[in-house]
PDB file of N, CA and C in Angstrom:
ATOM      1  N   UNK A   1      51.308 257.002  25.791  1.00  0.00           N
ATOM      2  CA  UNK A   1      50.555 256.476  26.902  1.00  0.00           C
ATOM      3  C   UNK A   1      51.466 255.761  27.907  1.00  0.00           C
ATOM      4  N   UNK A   2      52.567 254.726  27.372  1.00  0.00           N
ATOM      5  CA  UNK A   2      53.209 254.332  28.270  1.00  0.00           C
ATOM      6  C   UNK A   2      53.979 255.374  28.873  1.00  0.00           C
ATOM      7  N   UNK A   3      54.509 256.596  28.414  1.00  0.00           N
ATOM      8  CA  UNK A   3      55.376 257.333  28.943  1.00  0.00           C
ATOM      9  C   UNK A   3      54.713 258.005  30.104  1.00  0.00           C
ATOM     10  N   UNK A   4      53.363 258.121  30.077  1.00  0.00           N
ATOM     11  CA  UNK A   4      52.370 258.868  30.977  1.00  0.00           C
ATOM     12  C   UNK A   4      52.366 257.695  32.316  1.00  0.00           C
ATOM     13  N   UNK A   5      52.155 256.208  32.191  1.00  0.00           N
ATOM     14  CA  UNK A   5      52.108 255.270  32.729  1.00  0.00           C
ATOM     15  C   UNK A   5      53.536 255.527  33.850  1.00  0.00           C
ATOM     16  N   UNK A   6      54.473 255.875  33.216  1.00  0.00           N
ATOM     17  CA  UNK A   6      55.930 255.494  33.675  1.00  0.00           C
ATOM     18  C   UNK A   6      56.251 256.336  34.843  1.00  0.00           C
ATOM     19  N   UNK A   7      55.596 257.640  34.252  1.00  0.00           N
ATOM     20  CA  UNK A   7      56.058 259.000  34.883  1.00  0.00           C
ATOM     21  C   UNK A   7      55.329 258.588  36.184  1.00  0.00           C
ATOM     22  N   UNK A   8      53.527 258.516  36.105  1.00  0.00           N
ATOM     23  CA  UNK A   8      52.554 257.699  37.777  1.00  0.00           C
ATOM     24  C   UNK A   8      53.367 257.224  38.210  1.00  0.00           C
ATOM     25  N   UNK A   9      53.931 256.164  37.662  1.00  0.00           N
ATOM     26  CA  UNK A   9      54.188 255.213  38.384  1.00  0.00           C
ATOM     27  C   UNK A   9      55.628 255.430  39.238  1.00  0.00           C
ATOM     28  N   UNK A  10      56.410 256.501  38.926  1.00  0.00           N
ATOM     29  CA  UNK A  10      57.426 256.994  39.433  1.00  0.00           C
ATOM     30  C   UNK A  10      57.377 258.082  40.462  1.00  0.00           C
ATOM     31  N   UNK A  11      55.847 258.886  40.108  1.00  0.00           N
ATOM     32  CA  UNK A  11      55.478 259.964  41.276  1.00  0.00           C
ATOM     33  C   UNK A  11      55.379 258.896  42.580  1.00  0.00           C
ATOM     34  N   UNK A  12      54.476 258.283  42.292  1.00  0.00           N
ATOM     35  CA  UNK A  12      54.059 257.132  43.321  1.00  0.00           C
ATOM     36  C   UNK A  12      55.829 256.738  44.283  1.00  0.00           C
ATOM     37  N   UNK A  13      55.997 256.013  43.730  1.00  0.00           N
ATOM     38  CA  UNK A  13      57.173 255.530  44.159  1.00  0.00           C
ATOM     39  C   UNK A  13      58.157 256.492  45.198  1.00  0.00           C
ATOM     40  N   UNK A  14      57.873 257.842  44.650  1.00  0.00           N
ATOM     41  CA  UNK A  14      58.256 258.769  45.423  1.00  0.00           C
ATOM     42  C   UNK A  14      57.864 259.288  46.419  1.00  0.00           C
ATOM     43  N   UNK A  15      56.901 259.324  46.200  1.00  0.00           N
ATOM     44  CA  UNK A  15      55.784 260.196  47.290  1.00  0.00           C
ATOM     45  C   UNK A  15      55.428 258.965  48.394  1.00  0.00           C
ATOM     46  N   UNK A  16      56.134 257.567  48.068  1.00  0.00           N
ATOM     47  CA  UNK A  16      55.399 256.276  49.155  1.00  0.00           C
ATOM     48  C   UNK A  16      57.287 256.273  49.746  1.00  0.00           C
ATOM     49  N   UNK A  17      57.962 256.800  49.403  1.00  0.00           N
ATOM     50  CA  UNK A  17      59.311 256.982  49.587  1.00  0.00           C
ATOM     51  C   UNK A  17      59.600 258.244  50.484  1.00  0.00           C
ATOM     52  N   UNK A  18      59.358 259.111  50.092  1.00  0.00           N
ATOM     53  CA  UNK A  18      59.268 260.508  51.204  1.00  0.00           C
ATOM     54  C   UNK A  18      58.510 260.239  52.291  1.00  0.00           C
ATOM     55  N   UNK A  19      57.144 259.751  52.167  1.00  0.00           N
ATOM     56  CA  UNK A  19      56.585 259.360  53.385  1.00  0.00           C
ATOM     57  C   UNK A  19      57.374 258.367  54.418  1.00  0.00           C
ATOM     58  N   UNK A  20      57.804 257.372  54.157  1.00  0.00           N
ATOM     59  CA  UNK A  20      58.971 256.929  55.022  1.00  0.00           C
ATOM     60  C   UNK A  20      59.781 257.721  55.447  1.00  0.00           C
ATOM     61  N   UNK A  21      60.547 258.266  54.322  1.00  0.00           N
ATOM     62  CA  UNK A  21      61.535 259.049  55.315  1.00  0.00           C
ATOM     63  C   UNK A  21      61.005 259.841  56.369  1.00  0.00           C
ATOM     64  N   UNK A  22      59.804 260.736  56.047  1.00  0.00           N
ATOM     65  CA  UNK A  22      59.608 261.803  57.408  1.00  0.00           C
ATOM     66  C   UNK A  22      59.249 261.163  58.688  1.00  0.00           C
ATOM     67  N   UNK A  23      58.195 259.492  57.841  1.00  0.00           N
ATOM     68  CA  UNK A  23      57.854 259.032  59.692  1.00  0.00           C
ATOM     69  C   UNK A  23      59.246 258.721  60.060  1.00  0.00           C
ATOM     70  N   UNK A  24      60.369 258.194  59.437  1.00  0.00           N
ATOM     71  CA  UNK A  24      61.865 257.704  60.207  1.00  0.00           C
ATOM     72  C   UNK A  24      62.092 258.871  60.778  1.00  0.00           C
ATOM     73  N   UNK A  25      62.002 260.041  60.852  1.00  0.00           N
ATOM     74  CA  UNK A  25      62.718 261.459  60.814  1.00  0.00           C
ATOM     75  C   UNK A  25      62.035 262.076  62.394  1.00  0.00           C
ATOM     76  N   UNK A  26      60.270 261.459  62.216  1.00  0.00           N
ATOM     77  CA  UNK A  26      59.549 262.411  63.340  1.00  0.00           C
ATOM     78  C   UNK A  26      59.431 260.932  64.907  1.00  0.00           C
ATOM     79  N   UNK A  27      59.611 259.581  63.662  1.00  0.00           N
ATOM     80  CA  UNK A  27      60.312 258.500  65.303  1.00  0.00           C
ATOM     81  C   UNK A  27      61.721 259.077  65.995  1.00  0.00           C
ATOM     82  N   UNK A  28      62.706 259.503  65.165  1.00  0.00           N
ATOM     83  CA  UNK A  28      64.064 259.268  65.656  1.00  0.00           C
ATOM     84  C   UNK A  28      63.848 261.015  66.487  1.00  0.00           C
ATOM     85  N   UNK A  29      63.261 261.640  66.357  1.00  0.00           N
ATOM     86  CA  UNK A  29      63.300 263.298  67.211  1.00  0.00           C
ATOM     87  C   UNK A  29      62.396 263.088  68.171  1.00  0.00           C
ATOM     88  N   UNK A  30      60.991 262.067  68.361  1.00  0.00           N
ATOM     89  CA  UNK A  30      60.595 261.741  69.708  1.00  0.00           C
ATOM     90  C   UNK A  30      61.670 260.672  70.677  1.00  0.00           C
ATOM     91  N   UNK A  31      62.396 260.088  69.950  1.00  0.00           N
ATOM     92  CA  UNK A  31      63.018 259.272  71.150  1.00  0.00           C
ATOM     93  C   UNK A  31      64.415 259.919  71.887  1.00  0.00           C
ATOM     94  N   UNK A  32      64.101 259.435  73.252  1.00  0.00           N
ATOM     95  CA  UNK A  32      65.369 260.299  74.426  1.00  0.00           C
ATOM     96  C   UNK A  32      66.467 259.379  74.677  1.00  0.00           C
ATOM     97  N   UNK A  33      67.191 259.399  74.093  1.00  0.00           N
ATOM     98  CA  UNK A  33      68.469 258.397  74.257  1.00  0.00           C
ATOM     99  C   UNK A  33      68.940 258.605  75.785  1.00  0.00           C
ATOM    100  N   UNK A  34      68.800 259.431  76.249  1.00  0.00           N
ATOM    101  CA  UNK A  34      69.276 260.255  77.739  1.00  0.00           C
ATOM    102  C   UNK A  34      68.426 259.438  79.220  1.00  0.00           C
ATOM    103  N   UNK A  35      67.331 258.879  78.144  1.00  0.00           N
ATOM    104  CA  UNK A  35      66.481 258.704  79.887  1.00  0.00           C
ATOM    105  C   UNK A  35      66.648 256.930  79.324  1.00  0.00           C
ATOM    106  N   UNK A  36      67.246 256.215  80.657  1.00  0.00           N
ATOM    107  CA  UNK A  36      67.318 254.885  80.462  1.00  0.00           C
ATOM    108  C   UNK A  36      66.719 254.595  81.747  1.00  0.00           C
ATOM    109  N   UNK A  37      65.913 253.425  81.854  1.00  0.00           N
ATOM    110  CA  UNK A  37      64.925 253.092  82.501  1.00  0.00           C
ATOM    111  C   UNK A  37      65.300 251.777  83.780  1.00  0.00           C
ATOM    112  N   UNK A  38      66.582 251.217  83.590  1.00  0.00           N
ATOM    113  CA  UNK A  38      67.170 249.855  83.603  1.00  0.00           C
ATOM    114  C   UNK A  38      68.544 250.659  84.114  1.00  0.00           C
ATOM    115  N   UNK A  39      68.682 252.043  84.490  1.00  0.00           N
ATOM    116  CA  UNK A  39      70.366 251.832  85.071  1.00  0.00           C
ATOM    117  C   UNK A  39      70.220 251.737  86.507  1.00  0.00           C
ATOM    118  N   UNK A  40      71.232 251.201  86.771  1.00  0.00           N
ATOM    119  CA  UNK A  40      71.730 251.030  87.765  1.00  0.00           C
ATOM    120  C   UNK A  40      71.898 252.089  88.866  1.00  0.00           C
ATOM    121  N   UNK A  41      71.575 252.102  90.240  1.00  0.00           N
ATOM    122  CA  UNK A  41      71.644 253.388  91.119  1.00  0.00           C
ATOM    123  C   UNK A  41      71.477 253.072  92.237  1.00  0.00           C
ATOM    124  N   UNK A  42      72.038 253.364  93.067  1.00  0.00           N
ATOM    125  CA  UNK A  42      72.573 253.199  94.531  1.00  0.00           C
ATOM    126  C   UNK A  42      70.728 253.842  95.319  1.00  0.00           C
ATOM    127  N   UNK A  43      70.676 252.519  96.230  1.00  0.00           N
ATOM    128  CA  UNK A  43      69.573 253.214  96.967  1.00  0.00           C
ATOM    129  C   UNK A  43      70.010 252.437  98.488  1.00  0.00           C
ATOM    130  N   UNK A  44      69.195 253.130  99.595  1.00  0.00           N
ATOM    131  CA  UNK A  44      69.250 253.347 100.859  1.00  0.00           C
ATOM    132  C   UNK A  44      68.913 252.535 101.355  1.00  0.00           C
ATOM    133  N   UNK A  45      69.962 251.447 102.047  1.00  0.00           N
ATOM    134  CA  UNK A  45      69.220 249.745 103.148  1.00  0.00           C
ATOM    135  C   UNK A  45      69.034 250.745 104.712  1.00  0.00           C
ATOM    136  N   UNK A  46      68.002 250.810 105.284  1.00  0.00           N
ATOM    137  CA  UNK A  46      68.140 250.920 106.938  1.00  0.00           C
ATOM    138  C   UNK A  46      67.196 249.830 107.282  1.00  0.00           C
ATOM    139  N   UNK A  47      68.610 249.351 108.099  1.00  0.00           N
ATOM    140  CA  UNK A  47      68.405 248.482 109.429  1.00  0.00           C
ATOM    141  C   UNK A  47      67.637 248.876 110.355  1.00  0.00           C
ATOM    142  N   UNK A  48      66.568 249.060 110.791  1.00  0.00           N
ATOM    143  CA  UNK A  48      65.797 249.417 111.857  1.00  0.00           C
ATOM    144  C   UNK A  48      65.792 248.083 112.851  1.00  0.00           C
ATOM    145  N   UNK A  49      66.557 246.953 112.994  1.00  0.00           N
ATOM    146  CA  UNK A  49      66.673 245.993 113.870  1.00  0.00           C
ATOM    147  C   UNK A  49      68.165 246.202 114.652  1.00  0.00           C
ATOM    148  N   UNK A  50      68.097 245.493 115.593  1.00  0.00           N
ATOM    149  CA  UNK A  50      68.885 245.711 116.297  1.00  0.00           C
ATOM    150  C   UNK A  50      69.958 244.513 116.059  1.00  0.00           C
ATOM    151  N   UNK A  51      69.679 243.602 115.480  1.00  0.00           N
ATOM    152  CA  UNK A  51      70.178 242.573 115.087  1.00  0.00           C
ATOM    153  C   UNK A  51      71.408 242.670 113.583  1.00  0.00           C
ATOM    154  N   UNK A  52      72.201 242.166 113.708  1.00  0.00           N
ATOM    155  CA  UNK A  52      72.974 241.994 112.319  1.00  0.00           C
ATOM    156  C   UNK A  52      71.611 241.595 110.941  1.00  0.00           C
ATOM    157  N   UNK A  53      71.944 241.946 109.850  1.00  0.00           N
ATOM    158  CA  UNK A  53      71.553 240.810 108.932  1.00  0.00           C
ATOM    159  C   UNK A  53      72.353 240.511 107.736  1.00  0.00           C
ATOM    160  N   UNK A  54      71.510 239.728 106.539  1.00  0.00           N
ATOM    161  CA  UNK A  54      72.025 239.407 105.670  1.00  0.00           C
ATOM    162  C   UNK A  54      71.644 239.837 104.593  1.00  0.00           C
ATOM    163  N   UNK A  55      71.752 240.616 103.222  1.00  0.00           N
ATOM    164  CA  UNK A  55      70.978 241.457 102.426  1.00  0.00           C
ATOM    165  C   UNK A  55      71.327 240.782 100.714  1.00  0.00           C
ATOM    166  N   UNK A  56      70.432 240.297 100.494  1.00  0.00           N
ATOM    167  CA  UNK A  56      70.612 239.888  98.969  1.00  0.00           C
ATOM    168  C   UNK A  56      70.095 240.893  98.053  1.00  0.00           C
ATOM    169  N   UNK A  57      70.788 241.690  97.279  1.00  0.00           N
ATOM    170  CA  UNK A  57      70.783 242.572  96.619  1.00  0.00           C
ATOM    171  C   UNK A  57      71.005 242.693  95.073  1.00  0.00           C
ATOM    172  N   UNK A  58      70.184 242.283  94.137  1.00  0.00           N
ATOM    173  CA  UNK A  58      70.361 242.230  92.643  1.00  0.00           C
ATOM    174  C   UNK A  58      69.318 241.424  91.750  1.00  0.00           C
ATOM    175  N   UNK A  59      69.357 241.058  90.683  1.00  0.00           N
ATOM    176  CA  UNK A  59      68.336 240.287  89.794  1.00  0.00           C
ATOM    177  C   UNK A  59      67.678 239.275  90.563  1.00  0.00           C
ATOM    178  N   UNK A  60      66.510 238.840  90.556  1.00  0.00           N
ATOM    179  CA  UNK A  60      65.702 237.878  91.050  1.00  0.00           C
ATOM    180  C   UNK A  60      66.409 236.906  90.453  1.00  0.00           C
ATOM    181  N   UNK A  61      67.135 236.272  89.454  1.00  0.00           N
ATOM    182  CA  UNK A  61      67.356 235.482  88.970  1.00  0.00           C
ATOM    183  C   UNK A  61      69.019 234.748  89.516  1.00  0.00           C
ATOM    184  N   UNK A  62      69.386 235.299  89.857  1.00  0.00           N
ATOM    185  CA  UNK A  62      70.774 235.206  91.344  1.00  0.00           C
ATOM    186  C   UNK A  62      70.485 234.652  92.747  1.00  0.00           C
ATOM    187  N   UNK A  63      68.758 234.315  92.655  1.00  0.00           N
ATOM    188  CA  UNK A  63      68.641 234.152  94.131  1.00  0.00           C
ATOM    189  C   UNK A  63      68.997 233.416  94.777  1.00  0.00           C
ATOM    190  N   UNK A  64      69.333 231.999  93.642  1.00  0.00           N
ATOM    191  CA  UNK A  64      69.388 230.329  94.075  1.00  0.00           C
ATOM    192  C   UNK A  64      71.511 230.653  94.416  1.00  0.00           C
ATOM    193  N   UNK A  65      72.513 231.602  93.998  1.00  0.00           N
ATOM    194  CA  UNK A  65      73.635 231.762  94.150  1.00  0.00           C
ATOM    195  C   UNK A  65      73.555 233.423  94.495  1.00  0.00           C
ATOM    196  N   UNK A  66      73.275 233.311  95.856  1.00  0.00           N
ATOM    197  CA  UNK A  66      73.403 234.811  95.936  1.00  0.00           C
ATOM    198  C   UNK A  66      74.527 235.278  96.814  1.00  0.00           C
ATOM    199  N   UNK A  67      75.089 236.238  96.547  1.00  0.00           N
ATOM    200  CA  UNK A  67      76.621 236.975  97.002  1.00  0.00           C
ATOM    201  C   UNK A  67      75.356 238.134  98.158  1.00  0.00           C
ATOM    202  N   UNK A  68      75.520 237.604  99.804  1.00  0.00           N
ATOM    203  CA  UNK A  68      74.894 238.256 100.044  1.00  0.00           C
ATOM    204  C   UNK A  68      76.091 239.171 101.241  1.00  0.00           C
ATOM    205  N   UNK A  69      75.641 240.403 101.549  1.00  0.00           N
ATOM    206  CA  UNK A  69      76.250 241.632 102.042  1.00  0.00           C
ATOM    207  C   UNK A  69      75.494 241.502 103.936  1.00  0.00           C
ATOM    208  N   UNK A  70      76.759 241.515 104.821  1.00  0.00           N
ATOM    209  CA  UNK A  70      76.129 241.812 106.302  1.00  0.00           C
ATOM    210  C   UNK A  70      76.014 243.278 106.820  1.00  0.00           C
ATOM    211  N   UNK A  71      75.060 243.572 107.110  1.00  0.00           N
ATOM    212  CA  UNK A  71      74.514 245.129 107.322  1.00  0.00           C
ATOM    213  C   UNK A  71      74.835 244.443 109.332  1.00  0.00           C
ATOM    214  N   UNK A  72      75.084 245.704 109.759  1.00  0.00           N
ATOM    215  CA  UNK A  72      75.257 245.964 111.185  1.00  0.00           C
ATOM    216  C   UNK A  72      74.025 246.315 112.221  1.00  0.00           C
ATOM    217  N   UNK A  73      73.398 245.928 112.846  1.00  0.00           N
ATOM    218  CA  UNK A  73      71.740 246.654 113.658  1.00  0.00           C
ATOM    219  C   UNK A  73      72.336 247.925 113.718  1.00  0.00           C
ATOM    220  N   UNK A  74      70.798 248.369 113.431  1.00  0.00           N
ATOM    221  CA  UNK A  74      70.850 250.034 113.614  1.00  0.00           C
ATOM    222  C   UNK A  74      71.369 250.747 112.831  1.00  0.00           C
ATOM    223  N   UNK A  75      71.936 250.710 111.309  1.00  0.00           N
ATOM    224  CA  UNK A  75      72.849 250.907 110.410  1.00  0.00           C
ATOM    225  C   UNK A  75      71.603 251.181 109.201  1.00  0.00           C
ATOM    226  N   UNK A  76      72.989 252.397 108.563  1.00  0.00           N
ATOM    227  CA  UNK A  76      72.395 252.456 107.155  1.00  0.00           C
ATOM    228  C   UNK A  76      73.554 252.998 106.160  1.00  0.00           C
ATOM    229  N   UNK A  77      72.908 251.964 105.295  1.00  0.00           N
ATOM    230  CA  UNK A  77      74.170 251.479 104.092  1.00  0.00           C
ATOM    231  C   UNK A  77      73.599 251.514 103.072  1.00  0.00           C
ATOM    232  N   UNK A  78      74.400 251.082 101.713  1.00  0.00           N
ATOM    233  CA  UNK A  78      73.849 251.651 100.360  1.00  0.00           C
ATOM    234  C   UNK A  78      74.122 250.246  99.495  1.00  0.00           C
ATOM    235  N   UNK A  79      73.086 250.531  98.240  1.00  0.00           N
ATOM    236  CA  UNK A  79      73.459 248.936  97.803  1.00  0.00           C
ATOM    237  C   UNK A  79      73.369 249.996  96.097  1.00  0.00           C
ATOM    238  N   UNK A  80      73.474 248.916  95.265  1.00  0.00           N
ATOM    239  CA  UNK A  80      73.648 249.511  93.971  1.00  0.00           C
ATOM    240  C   UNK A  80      72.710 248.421  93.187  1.00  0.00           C
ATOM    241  N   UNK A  81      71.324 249.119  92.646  1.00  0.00           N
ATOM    242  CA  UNK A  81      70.587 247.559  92.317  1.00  0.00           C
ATOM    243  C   UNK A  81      69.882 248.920  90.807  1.00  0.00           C
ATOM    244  N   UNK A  82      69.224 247.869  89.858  1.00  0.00           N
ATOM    245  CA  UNK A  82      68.341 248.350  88.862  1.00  0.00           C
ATOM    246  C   UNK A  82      67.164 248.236  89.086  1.00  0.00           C
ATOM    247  N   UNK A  83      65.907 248.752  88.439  1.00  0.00           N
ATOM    248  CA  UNK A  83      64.751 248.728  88.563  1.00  0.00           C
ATOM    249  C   UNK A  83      64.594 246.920  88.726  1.00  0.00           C
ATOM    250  N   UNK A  84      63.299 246.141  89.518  1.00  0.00           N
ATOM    251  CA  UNK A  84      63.038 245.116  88.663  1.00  0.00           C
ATOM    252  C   UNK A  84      64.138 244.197  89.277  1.00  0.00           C
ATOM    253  N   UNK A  85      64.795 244.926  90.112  1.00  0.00           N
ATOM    254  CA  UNK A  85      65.953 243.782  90.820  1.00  0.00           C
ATOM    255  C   UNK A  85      65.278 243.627  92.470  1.00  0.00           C
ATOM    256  N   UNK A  86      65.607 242.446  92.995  1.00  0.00           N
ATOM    257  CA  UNK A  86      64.897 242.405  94.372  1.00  0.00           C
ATOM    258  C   UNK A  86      66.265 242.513  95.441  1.00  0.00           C
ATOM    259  N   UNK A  87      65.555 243.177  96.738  1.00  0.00           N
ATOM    260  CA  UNK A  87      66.352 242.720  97.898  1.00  0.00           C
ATOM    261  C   UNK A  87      65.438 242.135  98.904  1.00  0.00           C
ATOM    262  N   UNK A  88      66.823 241.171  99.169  1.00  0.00           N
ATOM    263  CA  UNK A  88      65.864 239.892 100.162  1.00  0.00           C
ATOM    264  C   UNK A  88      66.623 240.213 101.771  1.00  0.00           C
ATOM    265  N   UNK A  89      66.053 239.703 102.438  1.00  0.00           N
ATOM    266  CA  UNK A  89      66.719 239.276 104.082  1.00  0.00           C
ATOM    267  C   UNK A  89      66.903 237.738 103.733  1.00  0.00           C
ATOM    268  N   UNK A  90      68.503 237.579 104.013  1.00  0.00           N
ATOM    269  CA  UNK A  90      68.359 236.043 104.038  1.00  0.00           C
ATOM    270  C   UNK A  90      68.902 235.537 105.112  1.00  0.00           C
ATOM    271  N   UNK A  91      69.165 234.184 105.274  1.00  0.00           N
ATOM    272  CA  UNK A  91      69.841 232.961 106.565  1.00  0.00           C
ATOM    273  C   UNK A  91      70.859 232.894 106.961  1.00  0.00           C
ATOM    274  N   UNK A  92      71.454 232.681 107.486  1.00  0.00           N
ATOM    275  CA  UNK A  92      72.847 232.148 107.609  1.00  0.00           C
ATOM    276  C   UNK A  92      72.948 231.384 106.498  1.00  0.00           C
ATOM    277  N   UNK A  93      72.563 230.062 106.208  1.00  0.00           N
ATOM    278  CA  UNK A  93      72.159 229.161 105.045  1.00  0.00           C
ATOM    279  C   UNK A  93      72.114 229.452 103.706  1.00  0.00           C
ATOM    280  N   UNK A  94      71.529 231.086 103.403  1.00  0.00           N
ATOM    281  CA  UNK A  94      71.522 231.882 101.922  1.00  0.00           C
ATOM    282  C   UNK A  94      69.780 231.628 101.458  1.00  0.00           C
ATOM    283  N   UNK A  95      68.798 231.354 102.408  1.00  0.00           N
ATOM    284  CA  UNK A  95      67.608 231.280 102.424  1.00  0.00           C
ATOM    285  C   UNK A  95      66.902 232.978 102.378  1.00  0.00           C
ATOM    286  N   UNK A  96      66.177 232.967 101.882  1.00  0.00           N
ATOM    287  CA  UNK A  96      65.196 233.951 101.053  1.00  0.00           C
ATOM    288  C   UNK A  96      64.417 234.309 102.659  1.00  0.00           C
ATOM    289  N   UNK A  97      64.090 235.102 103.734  1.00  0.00           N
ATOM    290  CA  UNK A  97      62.989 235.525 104.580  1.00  0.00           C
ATOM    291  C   UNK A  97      61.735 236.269 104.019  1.00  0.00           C
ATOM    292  N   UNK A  98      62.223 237.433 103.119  1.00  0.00           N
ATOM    293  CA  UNK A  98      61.638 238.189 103.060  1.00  0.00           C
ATOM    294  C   UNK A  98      61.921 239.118 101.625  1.00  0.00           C
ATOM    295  N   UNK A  99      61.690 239.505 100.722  1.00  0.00           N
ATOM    296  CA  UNK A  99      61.645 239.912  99.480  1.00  0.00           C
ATOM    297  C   UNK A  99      60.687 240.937  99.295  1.00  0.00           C
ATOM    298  N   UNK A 100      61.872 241.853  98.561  1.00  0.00           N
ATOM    299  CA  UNK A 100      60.762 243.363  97.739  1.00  0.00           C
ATOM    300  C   UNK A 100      61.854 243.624  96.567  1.00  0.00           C
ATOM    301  N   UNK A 101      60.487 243.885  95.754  1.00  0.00           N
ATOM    302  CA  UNK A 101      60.959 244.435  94.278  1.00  0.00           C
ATOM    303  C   UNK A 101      61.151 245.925  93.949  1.00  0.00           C
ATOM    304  N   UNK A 102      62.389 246.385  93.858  1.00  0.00           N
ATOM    305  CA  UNK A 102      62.817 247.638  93.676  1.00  0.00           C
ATOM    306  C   UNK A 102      62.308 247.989  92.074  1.00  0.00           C
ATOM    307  N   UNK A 103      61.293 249.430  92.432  1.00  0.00           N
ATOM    308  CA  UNK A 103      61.024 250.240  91.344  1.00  0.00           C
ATOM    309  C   UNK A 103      61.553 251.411  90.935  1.00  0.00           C
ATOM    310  N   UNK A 104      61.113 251.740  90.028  1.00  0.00           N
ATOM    311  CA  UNK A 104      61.872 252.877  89.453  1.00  0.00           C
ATOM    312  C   UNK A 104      61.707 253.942  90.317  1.00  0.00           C
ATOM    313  N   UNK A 105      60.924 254.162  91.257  1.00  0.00           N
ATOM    314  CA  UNK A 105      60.383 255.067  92.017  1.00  0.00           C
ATOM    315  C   UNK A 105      61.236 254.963  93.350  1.00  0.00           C
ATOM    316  N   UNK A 106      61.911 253.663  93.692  1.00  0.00           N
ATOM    317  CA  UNK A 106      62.134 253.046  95.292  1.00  0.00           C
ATOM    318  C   UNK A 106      63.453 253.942  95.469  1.00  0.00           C
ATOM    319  N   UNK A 107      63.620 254.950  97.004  1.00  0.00           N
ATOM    320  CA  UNK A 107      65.043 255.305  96.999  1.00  0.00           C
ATOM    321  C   UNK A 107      65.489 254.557  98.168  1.00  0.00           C
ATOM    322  N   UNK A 108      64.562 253.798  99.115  1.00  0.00           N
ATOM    323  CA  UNK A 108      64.746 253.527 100.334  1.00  0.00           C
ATOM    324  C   UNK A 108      64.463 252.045 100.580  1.00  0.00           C
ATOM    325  N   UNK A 109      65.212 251.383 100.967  1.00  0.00           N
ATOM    326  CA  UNK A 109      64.367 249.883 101.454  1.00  0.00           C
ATOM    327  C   UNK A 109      64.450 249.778 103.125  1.00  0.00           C
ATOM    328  N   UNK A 110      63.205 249.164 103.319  1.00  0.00           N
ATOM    329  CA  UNK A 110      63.482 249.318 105.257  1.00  0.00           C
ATOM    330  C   UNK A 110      63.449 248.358 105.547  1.00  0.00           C
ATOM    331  N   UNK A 111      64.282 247.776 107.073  1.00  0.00           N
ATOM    332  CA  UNK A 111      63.927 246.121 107.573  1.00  0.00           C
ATOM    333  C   UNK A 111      63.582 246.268 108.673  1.00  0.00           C
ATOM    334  N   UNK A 112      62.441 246.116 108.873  1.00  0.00           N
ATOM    335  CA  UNK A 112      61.650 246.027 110.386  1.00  0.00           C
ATOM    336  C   UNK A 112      62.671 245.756 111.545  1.00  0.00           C
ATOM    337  N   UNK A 113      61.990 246.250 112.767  1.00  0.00           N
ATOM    338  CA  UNK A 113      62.564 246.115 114.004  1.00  0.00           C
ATOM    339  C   UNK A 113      62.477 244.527 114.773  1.00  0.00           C
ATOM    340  N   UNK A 114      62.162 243.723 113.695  1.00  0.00           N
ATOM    341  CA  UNK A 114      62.481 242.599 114.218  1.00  0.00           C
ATOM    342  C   UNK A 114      63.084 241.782 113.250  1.00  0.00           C
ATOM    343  N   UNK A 115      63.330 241.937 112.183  1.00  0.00           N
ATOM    344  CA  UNK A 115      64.320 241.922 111.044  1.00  0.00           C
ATOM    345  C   UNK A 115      63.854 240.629 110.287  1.00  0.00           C
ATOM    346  N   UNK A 116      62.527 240.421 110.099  1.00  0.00           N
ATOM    347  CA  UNK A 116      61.964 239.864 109.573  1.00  0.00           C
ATOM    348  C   UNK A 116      61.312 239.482 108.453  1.00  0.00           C
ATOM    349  N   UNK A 117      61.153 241.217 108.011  1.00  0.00           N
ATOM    350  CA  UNK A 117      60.221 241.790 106.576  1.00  0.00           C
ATOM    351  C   UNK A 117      61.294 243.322 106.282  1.00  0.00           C
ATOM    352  N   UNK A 118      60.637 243.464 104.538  1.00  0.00           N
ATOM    353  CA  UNK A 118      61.711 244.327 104.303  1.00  0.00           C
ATOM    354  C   UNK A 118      60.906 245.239 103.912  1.00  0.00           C
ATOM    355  N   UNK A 119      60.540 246.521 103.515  1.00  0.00           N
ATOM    356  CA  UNK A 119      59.658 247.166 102.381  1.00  0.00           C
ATOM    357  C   UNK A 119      60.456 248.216 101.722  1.00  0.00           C
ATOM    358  N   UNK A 120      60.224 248.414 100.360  1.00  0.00           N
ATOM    359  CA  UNK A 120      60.374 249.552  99.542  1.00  0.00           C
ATOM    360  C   UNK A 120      59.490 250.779 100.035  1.00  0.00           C
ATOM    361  N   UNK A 121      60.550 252.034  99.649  1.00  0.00           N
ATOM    362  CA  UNK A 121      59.764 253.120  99.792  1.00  0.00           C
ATOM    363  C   UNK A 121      60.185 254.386  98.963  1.00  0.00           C
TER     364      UNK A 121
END
């Protein structure tokens, strides 16, 4: 009887053991190591003002020390930002005007003809 006991109790053990392995087996063949969601990629600033500005370009969390870039009126230039990262218009000063949040979708950011507001597109 115990030997009958031993043997259950060892199918078990197995069969709750194989089942792990295949769900580890059918997670690791749905996931795409290839598609990353968070890289980094150059998208499109146009200046539609005629005016110089100032372009803060990267993590929202840089805003209070931001390394900001002068774009030329009438110009179009390229910045290198991740999803989830913002570009601002800022001051002479390093003051915030105007802010948009770059999505995974955004290839373009625009700054109005009075260089005031910015939008994703």
């Amino acid at each position: 009887m115990k030997t009958v006991a031993k043997f259950f109790a060892v199918m078990l053990v197995i069969l709750f053991g194989a089942q792990s392995v295949i769900a580890q087996n059918v997670l690791a063949s749905n996931e795409n190591p290839t598609a990353s969601t968070n890289q980094e990629r150059a998208i499109t600033v146009k200046n539609n003002s005629e005016k110089g500005v100032a372009i803060f370009a990267g993590p929202k969390e840089n805003i209070r020390e931001p390394r900001v870039q002068t774009f030329g009126g009438l110009s179009t230039n390229k910045v290198y930002v991740s999803p989830n990262d913002v570009v601002c218009l800022m001051t002479d000063d390093k003051k915030p005007i105007a802010c948009t949040i770059v999505k995974a979708e955004t290839t373009v950011v625009e700054i109005n003809t009075s260089a005031t507001g910015v939008t994703g597109k």
